[in-house]
N, C-alpha and C. Protein backbone atom coordinates (compact mmCIF):
# COMPACT_ATOMS: atom_id res chain seq x y z
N UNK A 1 -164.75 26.79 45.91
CA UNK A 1 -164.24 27.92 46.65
C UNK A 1 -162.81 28.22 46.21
N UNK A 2 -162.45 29.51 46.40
CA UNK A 2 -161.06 29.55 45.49
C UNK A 2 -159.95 29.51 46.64
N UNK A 3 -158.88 29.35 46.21
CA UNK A 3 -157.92 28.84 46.79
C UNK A 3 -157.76 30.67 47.61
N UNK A 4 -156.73 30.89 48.49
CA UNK A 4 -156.36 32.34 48.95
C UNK A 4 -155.34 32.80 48.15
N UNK A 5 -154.49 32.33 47.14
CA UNK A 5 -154.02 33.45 46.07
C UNK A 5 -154.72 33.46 45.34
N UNK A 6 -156.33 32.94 45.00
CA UNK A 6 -157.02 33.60 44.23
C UNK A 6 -157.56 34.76 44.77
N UNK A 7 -158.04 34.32 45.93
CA UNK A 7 -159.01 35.47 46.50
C UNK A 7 -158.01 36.37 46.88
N UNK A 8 -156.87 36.91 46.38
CA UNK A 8 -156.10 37.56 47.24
C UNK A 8 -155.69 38.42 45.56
N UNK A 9 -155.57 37.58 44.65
CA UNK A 9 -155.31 38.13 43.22
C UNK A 9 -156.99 38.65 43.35
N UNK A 10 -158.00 38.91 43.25
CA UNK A 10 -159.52 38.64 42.83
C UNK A 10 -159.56 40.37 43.72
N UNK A 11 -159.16 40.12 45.05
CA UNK A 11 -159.37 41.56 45.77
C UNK A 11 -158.23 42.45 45.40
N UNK A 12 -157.24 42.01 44.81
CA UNK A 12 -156.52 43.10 44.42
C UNK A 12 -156.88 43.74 42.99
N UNK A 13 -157.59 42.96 42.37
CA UNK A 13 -157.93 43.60 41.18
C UNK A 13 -159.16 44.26 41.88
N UNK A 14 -160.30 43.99 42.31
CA UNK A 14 -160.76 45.00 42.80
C UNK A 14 -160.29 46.42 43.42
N UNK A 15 -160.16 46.20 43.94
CA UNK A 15 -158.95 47.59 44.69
C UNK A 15 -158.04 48.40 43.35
N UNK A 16 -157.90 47.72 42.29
CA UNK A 16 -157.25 48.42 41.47
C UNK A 16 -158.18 49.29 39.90
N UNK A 17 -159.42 48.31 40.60
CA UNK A 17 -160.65 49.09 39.46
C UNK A 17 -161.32 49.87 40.16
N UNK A 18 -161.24 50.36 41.18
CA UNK A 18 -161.46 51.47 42.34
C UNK A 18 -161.89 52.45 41.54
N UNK A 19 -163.23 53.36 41.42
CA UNK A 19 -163.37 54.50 40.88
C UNK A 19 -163.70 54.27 39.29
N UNK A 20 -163.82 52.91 38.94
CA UNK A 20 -163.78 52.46 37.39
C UNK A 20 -165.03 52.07 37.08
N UNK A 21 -165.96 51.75 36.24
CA UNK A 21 -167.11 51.25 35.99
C UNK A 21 -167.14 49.23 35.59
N UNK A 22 -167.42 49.36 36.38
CA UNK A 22 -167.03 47.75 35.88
C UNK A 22 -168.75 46.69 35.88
N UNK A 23 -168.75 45.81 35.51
CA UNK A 23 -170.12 44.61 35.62
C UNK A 23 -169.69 43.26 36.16
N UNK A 24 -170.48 43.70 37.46
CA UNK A 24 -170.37 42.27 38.35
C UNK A 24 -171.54 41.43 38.20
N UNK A 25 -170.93 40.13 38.09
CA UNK A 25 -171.85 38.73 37.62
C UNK A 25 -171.99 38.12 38.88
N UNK A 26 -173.26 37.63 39.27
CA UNK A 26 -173.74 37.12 40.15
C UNK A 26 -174.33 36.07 39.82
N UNK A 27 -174.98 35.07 40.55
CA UNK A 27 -175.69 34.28 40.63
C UNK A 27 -177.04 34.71 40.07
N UNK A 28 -177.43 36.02 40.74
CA UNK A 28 -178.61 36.88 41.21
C UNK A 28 -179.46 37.56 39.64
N UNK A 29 -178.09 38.44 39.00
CA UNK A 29 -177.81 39.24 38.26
C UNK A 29 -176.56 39.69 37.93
N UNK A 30 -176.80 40.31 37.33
CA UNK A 30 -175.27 41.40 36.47
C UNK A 30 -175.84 42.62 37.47
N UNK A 31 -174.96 43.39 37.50
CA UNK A 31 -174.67 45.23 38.16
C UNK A 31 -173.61 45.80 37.56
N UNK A 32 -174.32 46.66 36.33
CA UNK A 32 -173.03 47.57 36.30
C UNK A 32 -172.93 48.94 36.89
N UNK A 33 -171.83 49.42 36.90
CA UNK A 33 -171.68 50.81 37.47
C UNK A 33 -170.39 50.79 38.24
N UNK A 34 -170.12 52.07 38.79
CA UNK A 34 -168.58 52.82 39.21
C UNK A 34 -168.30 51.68 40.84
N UNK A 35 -166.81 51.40 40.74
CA UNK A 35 -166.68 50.78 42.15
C UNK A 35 -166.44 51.95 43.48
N UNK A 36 -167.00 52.43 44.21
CA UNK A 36 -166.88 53.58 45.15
C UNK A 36 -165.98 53.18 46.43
N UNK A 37 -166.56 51.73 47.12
CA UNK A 37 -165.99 51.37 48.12
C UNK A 37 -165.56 49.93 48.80
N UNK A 38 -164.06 49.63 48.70
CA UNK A 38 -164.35 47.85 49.18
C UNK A 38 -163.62 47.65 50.45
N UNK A 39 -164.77 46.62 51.16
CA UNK A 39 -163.88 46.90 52.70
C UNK A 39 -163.82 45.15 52.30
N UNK A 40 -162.36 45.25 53.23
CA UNK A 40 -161.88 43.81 53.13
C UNK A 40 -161.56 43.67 54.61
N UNK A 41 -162.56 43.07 55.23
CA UNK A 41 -162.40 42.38 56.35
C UNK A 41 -162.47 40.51 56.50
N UNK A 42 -162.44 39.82 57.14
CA UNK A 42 -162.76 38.10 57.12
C UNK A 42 -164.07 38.08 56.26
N UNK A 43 -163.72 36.70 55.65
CA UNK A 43 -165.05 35.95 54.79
C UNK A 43 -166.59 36.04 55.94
N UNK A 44 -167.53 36.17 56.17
CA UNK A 44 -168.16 36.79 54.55
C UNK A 44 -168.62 37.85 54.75
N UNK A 45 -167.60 38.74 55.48
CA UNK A 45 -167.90 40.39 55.90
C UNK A 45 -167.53 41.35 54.90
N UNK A 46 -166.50 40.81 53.53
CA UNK A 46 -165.94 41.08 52.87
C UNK A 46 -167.05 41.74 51.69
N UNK A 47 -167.08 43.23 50.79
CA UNK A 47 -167.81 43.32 50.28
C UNK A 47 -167.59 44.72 49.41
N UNK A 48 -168.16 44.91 48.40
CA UNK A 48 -168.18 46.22 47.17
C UNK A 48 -169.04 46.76 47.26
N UNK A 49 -168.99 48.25 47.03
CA UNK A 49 -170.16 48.85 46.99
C UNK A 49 -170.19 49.84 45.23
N UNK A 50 -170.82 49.26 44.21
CA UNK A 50 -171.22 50.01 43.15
C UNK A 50 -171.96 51.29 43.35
N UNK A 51 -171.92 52.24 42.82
CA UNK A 51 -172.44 53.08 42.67
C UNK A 51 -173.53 53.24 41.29
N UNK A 52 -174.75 52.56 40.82
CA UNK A 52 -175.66 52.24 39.55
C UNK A 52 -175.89 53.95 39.29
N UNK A 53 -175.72 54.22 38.10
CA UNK A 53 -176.15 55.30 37.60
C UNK A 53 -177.54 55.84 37.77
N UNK A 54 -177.21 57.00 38.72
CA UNK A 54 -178.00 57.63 39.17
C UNK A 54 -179.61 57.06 40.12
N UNK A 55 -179.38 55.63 40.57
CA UNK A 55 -180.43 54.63 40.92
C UNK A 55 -179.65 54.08 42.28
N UNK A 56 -178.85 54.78 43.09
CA UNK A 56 -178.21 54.50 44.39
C UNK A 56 -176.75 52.90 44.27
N UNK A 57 -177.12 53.16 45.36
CA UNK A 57 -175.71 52.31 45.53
C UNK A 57 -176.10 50.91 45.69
N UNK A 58 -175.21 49.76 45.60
CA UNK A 58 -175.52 48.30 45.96
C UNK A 58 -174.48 47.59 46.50
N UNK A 59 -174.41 47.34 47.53
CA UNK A 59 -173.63 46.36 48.42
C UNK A 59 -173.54 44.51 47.90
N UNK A 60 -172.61 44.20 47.47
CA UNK A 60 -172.40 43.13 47.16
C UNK A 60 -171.33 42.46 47.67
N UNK A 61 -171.28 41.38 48.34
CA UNK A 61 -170.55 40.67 49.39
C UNK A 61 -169.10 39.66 48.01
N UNK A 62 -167.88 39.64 48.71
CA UNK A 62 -167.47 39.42 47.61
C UNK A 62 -167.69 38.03 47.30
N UNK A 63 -167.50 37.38 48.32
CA UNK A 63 -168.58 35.65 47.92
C UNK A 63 -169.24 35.10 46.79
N UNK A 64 -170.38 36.48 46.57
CA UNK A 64 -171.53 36.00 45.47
C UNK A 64 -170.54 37.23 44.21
N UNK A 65 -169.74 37.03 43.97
CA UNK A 65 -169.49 37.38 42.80
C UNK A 65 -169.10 36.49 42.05
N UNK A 66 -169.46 36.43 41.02
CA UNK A 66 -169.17 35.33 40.24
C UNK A 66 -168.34 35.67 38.86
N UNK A 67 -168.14 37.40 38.20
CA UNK A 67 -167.01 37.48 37.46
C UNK A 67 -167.07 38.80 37.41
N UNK A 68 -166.14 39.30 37.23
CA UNK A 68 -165.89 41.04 37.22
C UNK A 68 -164.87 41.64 35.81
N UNK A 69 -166.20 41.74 35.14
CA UNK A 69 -165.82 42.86 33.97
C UNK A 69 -165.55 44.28 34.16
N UNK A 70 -164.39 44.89 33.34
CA UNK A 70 -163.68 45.82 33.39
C UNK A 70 -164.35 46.75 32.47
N UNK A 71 -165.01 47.39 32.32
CA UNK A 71 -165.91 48.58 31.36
C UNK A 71 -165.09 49.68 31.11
N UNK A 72 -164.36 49.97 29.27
CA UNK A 72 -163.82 51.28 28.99
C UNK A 72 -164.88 52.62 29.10
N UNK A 73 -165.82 52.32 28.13
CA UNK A 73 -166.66 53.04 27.57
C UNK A 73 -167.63 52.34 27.46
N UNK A 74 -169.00 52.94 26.93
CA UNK A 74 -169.86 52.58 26.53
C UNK A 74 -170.01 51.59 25.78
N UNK A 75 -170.24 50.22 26.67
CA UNK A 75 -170.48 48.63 25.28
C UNK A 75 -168.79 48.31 25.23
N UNK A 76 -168.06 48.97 25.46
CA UNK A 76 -166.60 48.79 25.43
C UNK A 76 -165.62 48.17 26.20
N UNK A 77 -165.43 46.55 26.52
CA UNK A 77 -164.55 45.76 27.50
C UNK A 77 -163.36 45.97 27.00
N UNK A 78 -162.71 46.00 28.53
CA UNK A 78 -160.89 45.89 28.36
C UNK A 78 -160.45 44.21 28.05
């Protein structure tokens, strides 16, 4: 479990890829697509909502994330 300046560095980079396309790693799967909405309330209410191209939205709790890639372009990491 990460310490709280991780999770505190971890949600601020979220919040700062706001509106960006990024690929979140899960346990589960990968999801890529645009970040639309993150509510940061107490563990484990805490959570992202992607927007998948043109295939609806997905709610992912920030818990089960396991790494968050930054997407320029197409095939293209920052």
């Amino acid at each position: 479990m990460a310490n709280d300046l991780e999770s505190n560095q971890f949600r601020q980079l979220l919040l700062e890829s706001l509106n960006d396309t990024v690929e979140i790693v899960t346990n589960f799967s990968s999801i890529t697509g645009e970040i639309v909405q993150i509510e940061i309330f107490n563990i484990p209410l805490d959570y992202v909502v992607i927007k998948e191209a043109e295939q609806g939205f997905v709610y992912i709790p920030l818990f089960a994330i396991d790494a968050l890639i930054l997407v320029q372009e197409e095939g293209d990491l920052q």
